[in-house]
N, C-alpha and C. Protein backbone atom coordinates (compact mmCIF):
# COMPACT_ATOMS: atom_id res chain seq x y z
N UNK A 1 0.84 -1.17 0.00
CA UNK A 1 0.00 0.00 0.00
C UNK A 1 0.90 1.24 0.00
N UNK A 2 0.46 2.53 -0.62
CA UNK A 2 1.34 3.35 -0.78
C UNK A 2 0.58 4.65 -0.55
N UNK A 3 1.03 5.30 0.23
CA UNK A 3 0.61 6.69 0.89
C UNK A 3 1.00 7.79 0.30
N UNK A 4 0.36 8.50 0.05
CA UNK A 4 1.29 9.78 -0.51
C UNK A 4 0.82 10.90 0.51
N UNK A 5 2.28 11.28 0.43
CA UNK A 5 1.71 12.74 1.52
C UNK A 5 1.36 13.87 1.29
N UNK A 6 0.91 14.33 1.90
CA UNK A 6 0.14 16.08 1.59
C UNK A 6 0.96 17.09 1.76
N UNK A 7 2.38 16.83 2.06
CA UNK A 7 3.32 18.00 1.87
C UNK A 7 3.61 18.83 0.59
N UNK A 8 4.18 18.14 -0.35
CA UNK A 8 4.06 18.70 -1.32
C UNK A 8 2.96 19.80 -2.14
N UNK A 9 1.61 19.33 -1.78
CA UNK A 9 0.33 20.11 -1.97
C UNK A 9 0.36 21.11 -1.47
N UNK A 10 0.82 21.14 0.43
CA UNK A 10 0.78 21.84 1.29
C UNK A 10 1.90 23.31 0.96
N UNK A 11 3.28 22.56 0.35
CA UNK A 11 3.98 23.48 -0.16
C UNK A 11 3.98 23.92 -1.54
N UNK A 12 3.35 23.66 -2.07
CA UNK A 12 3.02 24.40 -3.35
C UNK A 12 2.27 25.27 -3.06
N UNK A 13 0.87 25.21 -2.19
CA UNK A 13 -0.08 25.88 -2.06
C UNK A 13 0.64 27.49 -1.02
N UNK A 14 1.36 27.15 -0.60
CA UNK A 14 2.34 28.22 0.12
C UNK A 14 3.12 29.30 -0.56
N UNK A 15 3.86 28.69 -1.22
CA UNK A 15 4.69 28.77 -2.87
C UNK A 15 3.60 30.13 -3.19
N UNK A 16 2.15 29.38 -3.61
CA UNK A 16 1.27 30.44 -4.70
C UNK A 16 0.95 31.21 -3.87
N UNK A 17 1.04 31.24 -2.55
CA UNK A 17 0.07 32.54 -1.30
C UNK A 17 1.59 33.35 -1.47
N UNK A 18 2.46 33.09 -1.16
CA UNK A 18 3.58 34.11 -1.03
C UNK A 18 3.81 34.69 -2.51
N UNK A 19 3.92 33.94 -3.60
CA UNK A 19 3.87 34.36 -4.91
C UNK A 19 2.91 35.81 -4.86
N UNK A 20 1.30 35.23 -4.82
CA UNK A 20 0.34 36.10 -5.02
C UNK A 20 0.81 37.30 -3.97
N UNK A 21 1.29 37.15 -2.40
CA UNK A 21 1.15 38.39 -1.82
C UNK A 21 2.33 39.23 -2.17
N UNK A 22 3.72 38.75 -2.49
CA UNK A 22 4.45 39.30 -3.51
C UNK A 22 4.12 40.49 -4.54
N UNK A 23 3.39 39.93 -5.26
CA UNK A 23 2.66 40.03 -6.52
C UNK A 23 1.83 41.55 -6.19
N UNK A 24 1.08 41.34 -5.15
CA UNK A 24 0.31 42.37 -4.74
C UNK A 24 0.88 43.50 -3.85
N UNK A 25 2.07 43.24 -3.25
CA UNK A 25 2.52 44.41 -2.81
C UNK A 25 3.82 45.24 -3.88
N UNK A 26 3.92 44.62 -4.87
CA UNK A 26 4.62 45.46 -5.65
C UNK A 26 3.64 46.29 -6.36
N UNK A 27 2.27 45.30 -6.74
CA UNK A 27 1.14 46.48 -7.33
C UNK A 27 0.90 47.27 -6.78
N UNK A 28 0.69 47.11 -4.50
CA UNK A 28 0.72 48.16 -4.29
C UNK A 28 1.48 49.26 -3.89
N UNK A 29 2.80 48.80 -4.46
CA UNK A 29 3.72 49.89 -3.81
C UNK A 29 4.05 50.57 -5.15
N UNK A 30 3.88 49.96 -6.36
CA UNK A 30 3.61 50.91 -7.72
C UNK A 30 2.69 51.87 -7.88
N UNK A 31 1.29 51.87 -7.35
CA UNK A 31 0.33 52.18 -7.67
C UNK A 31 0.67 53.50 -6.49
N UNK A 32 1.05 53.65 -5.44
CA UNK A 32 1.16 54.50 -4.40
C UNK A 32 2.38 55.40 -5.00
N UNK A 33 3.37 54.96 -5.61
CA UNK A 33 4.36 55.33 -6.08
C UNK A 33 3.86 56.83 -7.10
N UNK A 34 3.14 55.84 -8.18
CA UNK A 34 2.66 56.72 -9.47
C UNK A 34 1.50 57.55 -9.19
N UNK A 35 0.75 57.33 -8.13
CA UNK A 35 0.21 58.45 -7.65
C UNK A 35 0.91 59.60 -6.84
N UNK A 36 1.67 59.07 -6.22
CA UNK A 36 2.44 60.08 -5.00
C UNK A 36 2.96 61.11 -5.75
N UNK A 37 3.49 60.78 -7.14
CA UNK A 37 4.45 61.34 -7.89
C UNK A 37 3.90 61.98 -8.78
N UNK A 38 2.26 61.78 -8.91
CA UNK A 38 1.65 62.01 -9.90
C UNK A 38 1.85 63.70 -10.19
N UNK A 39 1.89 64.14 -11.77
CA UNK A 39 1.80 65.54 -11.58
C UNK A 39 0.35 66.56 -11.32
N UNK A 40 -0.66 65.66 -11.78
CA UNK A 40 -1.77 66.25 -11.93
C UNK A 40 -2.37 66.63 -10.65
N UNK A 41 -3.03 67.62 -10.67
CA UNK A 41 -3.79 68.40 -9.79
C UNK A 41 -4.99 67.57 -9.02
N UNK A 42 -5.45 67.39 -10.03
CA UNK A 42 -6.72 66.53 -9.77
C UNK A 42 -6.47 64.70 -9.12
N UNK A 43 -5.27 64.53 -9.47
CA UNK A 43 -4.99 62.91 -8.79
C UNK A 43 -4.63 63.34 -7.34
N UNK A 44 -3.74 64.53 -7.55
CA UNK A 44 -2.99 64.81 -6.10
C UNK A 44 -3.90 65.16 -5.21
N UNK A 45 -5.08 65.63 -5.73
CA UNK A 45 -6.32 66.32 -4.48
C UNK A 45 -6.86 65.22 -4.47
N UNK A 46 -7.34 64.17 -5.06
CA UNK A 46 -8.02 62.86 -5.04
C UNK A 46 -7.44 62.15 -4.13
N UNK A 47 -6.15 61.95 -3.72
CA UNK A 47 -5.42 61.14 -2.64
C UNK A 47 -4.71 61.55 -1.20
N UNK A 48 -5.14 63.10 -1.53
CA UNK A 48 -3.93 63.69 -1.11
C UNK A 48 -4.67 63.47 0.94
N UNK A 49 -5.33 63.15 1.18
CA UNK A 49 -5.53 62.92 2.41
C UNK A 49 -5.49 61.52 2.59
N UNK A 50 -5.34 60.92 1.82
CA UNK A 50 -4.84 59.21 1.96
C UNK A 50 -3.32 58.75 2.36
N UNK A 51 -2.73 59.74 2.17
CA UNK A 51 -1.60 59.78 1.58
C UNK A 51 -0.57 60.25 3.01
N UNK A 52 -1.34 61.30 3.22
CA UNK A 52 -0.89 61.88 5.09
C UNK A 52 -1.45 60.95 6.22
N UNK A 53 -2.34 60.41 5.45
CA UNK A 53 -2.98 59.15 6.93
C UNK A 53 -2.11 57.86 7.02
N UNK A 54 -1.13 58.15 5.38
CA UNK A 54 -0.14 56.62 5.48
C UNK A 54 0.82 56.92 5.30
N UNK A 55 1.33 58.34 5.58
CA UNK A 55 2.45 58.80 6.24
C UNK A 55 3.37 58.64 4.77
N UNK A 56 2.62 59.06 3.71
CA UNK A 56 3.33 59.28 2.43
C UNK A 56 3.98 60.65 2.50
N UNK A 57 4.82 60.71 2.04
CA UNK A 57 5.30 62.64 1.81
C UNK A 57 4.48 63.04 0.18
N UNK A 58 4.10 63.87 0.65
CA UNK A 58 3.71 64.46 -1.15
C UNK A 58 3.85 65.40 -1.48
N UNK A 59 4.47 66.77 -0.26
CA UNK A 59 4.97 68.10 -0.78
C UNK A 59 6.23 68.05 -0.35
């Protein structure tokens, strides 16, 4: 009889959670980036109190 174990599953499935949260904090540290930096008037007033509550610099 032959068992197979659930490690491998277990570490793959780990593998794709760190992959994905990876994944998502570069989107969100891009996305904070290209706004922070943004030139426009209208993006910078759109965030611009988001931005002091997460201790972004923007002037």
């Amino acid at each position: 009889m032959f068992i197979q174990s659930p490690l491998p599953t277990l570490a793959n499935a780990l593998d794709a959670r760190v992959l994905t949260g990876m994944a998502m904090l570069l989107l969100g540290a891009t996305l904070v980036l290209a706004v922070g930096f943004a030139p426009l008037t209208e993006v910078h007033n759109a965030t611009h109190d988001t931005r002091h509550a997460t201790g972004f610099p923007c002037h």
